[in-house]
Protein backbone atom coordinates (compact mmCIF):
# COMPACT_ATOMS: atom_id res chain seq x y z
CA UNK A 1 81.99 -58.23 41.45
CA UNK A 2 79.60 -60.73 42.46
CA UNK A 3 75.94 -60.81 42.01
CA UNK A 4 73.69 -61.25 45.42
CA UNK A 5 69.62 -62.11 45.06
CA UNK A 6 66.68 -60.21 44.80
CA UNK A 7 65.74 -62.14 48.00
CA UNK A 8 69.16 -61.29 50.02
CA UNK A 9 68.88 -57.72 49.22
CA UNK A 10 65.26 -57.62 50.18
CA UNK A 11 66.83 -59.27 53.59
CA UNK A 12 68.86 -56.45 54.00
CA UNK A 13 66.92 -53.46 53.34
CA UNK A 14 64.54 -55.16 56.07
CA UNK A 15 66.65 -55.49 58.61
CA UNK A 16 67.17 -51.62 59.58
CA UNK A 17 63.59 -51.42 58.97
CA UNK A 18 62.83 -54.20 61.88
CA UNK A 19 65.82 -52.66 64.00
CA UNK A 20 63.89 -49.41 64.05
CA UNK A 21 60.30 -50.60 64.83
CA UNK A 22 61.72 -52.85 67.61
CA UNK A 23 63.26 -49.64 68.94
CA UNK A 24 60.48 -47.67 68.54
CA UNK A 25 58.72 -50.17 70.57
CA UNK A 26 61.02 -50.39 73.30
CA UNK A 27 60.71 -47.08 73.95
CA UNK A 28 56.96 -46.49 73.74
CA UNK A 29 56.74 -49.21 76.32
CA UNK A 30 59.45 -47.58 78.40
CA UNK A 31 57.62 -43.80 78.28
CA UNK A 32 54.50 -45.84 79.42
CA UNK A 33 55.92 -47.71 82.24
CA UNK A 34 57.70 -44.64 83.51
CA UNK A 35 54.50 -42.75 83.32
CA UNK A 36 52.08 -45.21 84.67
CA UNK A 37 54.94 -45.36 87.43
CA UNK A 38 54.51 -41.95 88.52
CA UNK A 39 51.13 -41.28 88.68
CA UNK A 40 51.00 -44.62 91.10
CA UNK A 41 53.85 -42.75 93.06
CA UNK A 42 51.49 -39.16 92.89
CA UNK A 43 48.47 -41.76 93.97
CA UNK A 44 50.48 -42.99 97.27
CA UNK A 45 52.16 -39.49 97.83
CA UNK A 46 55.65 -40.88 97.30
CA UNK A 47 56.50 -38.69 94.13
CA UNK A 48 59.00 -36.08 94.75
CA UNK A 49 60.27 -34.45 91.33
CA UNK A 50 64.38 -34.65 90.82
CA UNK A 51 65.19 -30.63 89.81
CA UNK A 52 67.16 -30.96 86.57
CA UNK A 53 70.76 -28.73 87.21
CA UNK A 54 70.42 -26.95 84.13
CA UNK A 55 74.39 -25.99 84.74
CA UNK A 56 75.90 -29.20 84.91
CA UNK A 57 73.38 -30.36 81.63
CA UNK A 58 75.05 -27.61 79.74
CA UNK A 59 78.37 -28.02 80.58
CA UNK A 60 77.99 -31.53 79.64
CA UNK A 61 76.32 -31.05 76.21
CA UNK A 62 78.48 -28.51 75.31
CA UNK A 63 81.02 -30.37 75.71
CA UNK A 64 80.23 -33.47 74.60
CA UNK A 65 78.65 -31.65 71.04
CA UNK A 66 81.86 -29.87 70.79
CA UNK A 67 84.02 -32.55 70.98
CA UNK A 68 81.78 -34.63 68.12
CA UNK A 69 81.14 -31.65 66.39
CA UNK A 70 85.36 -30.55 66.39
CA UNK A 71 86.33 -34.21 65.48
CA UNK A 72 83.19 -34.66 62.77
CA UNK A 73 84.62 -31.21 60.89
CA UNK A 74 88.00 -32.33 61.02
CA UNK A 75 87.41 -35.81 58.87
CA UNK A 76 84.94 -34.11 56.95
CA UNK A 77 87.68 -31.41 55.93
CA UNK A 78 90.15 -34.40 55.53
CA UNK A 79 87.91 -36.29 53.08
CA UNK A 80 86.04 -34.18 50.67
CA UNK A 81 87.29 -30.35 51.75
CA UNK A 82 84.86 -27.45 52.33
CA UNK A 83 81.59 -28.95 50.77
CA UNK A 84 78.03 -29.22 52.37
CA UNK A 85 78.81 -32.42 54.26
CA UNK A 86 81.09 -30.08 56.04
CA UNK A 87 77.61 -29.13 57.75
CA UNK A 88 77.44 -32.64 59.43
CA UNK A 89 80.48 -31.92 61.61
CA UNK A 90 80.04 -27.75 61.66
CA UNK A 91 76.46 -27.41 63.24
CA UNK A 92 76.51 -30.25 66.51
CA UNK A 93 79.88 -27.87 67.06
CA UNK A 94 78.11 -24.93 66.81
CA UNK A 95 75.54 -26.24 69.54
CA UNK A 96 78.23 -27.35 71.91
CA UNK A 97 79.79 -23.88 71.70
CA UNK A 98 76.01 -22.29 72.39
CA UNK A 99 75.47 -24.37 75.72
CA UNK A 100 79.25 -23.80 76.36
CA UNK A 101 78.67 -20.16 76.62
CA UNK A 102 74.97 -20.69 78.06
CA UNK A 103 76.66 -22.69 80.69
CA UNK A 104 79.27 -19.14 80.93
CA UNK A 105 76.76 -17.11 81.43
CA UNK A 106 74.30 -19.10 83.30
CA UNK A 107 77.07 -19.52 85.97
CA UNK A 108 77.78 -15.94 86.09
CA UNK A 109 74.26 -15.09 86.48
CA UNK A 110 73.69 -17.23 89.73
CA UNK A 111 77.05 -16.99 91.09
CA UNK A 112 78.20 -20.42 90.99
């Protein structure tokens, strides 16, 4: 197996570092922007708040989390059997099947 340098593997252990920060960065400007947007929209009278449709969120999640979650459980099974990394695949399925039946009732409840 070949050897690498001290220096290449202190390249690499920076680099998710730096990917990260960045990131972070990007978004902290992006939350600002967005914000500073508003309040100039509240200023003017323009702003008019988009309702979130709480329905159509948790159908999506749910199923979106289900199918990660179902397909996460399955390799995890296929790899290294009923263990603790089964968790990694067991718990985002477990949340799509909450806002799966949140999304149930909800749309009982208001008659959609």
């Amino acid at each position: 197996m070949p050897q690498t340098s001290n220096a290449s593997q202190i390249l690499i252990a920076i680099i998710p570092i730096v990917g990260i920060v960045m990131g972070s960065v990007v978004v902290f400007f992006y939350v600002l922007w967005g914000h500073r947007e508003r309040m100039l929209m509240i200023d003017r009278g323009l702003y008019a708040p988009n309702p979130v449709d709480i329905g159509t969120f948790s159908l999506l999640a749910g199923i979106l989390l289900t199918a990660v979650g179902l397909t996460l459980s399955v390799v995890f099974i296929a790899i290294s059997g009923f263990a603790y990394s089964l968790l990694g695949g067991l718990i985002p399925l477990s949340v799509g099947i909450g806002f799966l039946a949140f999304h149930g009732a909800y749309a009982r409840s208001s008659g959609a």
